[in-house]
Every structure is written in C-alpha cells, then in structure tokens.
N, C-alpha and C. Protein backbone atom coordinates (compact mmCIF):
# COMPACT_ATOMS: atom_id res chain seq x y z
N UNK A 1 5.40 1.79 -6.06
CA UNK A 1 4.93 1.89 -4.71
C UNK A 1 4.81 3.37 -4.36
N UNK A 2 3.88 3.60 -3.50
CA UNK A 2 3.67 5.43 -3.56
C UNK A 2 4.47 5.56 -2.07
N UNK A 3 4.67 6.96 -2.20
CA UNK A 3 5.72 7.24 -1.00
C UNK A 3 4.77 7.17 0.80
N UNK A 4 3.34 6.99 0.49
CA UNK A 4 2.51 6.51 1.64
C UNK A 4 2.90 4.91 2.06
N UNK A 5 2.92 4.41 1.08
CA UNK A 5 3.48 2.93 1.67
C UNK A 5 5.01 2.78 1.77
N UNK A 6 6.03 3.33 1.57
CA UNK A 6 7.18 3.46 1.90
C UNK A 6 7.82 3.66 3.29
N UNK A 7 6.34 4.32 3.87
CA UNK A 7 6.30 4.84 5.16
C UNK A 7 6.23 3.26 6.12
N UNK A 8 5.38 2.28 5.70
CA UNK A 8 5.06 1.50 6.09
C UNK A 8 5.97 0.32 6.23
N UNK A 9 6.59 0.38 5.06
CA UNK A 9 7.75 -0.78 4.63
C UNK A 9 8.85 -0.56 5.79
N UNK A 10 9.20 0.85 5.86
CA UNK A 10 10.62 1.53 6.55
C UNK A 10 10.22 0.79 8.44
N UNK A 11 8.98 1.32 8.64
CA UNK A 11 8.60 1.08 9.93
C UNK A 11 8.54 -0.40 10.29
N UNK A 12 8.09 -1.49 9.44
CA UNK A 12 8.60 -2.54 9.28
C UNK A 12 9.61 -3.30 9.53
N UNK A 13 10.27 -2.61 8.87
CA UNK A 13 12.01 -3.39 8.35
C UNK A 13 12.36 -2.64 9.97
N UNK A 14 12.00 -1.55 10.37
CA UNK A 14 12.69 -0.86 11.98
C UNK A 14 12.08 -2.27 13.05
N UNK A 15 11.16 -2.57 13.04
CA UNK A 15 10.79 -3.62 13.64
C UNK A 15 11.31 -5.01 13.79
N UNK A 16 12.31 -5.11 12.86
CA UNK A 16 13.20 -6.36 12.53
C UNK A 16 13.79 -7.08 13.56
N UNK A 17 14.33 -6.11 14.17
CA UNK A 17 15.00 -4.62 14.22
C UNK A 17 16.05 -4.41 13.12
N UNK A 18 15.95 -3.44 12.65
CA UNK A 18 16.90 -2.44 11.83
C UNK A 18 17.14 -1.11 12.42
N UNK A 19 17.97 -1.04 12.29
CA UNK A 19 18.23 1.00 12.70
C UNK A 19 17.37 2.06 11.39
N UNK A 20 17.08 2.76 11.20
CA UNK A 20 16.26 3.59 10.89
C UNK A 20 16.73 3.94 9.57
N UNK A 21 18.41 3.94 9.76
CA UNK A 21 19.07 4.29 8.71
C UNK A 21 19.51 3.07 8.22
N UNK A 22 19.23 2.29 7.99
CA UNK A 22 19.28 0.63 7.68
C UNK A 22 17.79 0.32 6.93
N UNK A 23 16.72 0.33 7.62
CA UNK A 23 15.57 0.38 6.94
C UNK A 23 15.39 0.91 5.66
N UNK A 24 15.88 2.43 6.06
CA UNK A 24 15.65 3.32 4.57
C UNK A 24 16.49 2.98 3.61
N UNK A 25 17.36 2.81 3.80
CA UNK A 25 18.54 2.12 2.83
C UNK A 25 18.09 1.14 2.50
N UNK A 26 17.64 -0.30 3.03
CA UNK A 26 16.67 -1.26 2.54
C UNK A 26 15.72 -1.00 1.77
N UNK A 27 14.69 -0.05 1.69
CA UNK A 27 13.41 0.08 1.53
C UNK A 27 13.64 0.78 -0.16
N UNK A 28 14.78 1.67 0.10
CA UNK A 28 14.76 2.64 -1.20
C UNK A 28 15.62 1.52 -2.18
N UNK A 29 16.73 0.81 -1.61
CA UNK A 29 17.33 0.20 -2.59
C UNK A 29 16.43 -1.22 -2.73
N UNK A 30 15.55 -1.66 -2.87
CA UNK A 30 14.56 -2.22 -3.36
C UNK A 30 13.48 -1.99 -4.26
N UNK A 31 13.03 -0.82 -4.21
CA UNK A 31 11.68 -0.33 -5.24
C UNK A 31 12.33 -0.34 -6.46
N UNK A 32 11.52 -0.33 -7.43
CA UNK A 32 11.55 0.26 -8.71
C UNK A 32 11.51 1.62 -8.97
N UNK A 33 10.20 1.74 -8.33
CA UNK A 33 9.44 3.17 -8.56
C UNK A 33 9.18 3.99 -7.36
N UNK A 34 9.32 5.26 -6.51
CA UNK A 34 8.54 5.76 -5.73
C UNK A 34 7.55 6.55 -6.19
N UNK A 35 6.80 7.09 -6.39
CA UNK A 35 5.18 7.69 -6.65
C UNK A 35 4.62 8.34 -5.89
N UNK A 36 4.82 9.75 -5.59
CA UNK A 36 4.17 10.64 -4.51
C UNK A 36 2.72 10.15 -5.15
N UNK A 37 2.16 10.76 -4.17
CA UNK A 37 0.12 10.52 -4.11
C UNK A 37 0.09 11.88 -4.37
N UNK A 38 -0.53 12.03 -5.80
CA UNK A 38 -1.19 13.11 -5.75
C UNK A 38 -2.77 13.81 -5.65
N UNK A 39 -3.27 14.20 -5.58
CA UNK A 39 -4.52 14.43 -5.45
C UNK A 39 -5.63 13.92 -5.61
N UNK A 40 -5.73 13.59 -6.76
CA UNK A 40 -7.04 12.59 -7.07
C UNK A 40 -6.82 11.32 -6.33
N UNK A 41 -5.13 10.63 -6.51
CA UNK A 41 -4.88 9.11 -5.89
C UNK A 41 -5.51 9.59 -4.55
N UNK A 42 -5.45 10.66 -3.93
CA UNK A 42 -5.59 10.56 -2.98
C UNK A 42 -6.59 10.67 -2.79
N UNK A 43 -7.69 11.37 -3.39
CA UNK A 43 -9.15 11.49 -2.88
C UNK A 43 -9.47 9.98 -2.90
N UNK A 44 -9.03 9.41 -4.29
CA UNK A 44 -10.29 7.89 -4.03
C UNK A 44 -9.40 7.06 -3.16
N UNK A 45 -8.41 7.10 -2.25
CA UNK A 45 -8.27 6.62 -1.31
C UNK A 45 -8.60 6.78 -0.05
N UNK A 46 -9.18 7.84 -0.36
CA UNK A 46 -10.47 8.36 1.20
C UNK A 46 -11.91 7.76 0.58
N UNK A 47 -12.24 8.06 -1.05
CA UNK A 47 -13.91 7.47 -1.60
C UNK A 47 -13.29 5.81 -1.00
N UNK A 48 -12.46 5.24 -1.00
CA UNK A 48 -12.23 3.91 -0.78
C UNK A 48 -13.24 3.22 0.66
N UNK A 49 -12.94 4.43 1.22
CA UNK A 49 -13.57 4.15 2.50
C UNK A 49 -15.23 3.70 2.85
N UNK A 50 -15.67 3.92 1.58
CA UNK A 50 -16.82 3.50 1.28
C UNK A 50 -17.09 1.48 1.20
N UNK A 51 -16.50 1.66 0.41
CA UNK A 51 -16.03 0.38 0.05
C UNK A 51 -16.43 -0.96 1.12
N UNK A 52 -15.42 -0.70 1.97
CA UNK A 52 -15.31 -1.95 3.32
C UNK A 52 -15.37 -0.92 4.39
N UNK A 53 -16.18 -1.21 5.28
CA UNK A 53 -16.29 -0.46 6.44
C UNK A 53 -15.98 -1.53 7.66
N UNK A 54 -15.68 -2.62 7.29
CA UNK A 54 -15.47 -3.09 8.66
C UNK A 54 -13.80 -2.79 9.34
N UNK A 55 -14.09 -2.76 10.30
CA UNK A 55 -12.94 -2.12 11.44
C UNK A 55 -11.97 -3.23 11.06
N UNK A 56 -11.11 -2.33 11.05
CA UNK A 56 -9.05 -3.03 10.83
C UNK A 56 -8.99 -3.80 9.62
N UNK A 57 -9.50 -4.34 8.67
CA UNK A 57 -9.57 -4.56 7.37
C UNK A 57 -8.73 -4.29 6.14
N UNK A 58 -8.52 -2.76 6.14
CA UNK A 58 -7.87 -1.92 4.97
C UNK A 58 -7.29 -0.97 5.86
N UNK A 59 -6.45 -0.91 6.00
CA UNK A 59 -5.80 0.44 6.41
C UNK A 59 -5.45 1.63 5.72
N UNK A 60 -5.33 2.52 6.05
CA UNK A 60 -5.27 3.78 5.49
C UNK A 60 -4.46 3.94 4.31
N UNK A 61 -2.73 3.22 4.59
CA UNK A 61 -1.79 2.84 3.90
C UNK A 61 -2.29 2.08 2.74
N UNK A 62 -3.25 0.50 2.94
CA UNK A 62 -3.80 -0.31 1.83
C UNK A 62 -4.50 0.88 0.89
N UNK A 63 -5.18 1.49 1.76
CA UNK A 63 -5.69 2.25 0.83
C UNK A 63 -5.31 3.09 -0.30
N UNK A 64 -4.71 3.80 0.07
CA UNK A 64 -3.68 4.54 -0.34
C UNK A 64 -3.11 3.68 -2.00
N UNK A 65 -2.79 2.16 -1.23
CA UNK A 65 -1.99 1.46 -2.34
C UNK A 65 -2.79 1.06 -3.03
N UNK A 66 -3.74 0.63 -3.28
CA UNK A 66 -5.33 0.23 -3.55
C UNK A 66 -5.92 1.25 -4.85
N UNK A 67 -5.22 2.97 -4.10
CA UNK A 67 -6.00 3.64 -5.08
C UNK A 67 -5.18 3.80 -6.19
N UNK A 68 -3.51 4.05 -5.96
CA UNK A 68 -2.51 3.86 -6.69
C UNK A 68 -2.52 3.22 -8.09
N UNK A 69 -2.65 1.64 -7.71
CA UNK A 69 -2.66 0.80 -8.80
C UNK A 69 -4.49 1.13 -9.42
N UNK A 70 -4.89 1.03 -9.07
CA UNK A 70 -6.37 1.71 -9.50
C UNK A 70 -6.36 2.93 -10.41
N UNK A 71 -5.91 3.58 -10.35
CA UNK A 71 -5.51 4.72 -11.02
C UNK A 71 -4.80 4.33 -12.23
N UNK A 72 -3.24 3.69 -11.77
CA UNK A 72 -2.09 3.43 -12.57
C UNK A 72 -2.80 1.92 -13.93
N UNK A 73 -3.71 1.51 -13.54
CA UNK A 73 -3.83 0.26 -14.08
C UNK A 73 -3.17 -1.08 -13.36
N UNK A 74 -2.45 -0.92 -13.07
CA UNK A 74 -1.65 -2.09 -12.44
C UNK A 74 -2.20 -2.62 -11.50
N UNK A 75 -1.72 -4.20 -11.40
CA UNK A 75 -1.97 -5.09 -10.66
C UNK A 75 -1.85 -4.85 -8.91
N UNK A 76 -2.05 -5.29 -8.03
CA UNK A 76 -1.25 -5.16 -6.81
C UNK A 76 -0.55 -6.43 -5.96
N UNK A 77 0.68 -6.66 -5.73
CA UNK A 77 1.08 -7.80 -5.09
C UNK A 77 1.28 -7.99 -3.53
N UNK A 78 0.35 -8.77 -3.04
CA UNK A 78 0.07 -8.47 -1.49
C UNK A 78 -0.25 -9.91 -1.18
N UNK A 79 0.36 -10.07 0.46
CA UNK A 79 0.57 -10.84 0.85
C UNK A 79 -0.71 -11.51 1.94
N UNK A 80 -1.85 -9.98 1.84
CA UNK A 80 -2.96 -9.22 3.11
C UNK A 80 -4.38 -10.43 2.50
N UNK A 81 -4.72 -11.57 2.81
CA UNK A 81 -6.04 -12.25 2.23
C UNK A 81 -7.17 -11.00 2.05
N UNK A 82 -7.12 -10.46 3.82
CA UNK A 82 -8.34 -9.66 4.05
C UNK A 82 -8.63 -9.17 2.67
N UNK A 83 -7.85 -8.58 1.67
CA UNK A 83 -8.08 -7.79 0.81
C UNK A 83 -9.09 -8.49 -0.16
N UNK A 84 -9.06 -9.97 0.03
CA UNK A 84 -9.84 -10.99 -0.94
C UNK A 84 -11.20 -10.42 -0.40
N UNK A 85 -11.61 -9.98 0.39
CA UNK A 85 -12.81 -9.82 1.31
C UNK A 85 -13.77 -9.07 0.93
N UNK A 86 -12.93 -8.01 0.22
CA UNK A 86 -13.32 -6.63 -0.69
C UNK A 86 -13.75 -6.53 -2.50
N UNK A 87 -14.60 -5.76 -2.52
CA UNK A 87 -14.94 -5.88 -3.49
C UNK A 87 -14.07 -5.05 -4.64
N UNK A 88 -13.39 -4.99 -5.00
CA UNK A 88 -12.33 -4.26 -6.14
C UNK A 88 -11.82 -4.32 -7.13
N UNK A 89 -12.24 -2.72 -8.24
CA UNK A 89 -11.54 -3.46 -8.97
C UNK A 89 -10.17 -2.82 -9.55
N UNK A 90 -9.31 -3.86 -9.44
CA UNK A 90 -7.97 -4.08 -9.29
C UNK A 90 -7.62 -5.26 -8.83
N UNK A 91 -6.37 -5.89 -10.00
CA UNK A 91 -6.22 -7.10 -9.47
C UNK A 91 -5.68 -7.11 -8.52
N UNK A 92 -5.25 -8.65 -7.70
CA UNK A 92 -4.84 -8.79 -6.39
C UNK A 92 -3.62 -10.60 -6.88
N UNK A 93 -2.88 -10.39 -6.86
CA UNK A 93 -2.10 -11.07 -6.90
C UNK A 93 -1.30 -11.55 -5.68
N UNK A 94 -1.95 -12.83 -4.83
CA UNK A 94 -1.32 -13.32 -4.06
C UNK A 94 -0.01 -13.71 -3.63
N UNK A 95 0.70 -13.26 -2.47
CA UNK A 95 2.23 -14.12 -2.47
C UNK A 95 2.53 -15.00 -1.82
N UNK A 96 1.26 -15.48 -0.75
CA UNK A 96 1.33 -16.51 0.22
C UNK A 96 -0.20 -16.76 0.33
C-alpha cells in the first residue's frame, strides 16, 4: 500500500471513531508493506487522469493506488465497483 493511501485508511479508521493515535496504530500494524510514491508512480497517477474523467469516480488517492500496482505488477484488492467502470490495466479483485 503506498504511503498516499495510508493517509486515507488512518482518516477512516478516525471516523469510526478512533483517536488519531489509535487509527495509526491500526493502520500501520496491519500492512505488509508501506511504499512511498515515487516519481514516475506518481506522474502516471496524474496521466491516470486521462483515463475516466467523470466527476467523483477515482479519486486522487485511487489513483495514486491504481498507479502503484500498475507499476508494481500487482493485483489491486478493492471493495470501490466504480473502478469496474474504468478501463485498466491492472487487475481488480473484488471484496464485496
């Protein structure tokens, strides 16, 4: 998971409600992997934007994760249909 969607998970789990320092403690003692975004992940997660242009769809974060496994080879496991919507390639492995 790259440290852009970590951001997302933490803010999440705060929404529970969790305390902040509860979240992060959640969030980190769960991953496997954290994965800063480095440069290129990050450009084709802005070229992504090409992609789907319709409003609220992919978020910046999907994106982000989108370009990740795109890069990495790997699959992605998401719970988001919208993403079925899109044309990509990278798998998409449903969890609901």
């Amino acid at each position: 998971m790259s440290t852009v969607n970590l951001t997302e998970v933490i803010a999440r789990l705060i929404r529970q409600p969790m305390t902040a320092e509860q979240a992060v403690f959640t969030a980190r003692s769960t991953l496997v992997e954290l994965i800063d975004l480095d440069v290129e992940t990050a450009s084709l997660a802005g070229e992504l934007y090409a992609l789907d242009r319709a409003p609220g769809r992919l978020s910046h974060g999907d994106r982000c994760c989108i370009a990740l496994a795109m890069r990495r080879g790997l699959p992605i496991i998401t719970g988001d249909r919208e993403w079925l919507k899109v044309e990509l390639d990278v798998e998409l492995r449903m969890i609901r």
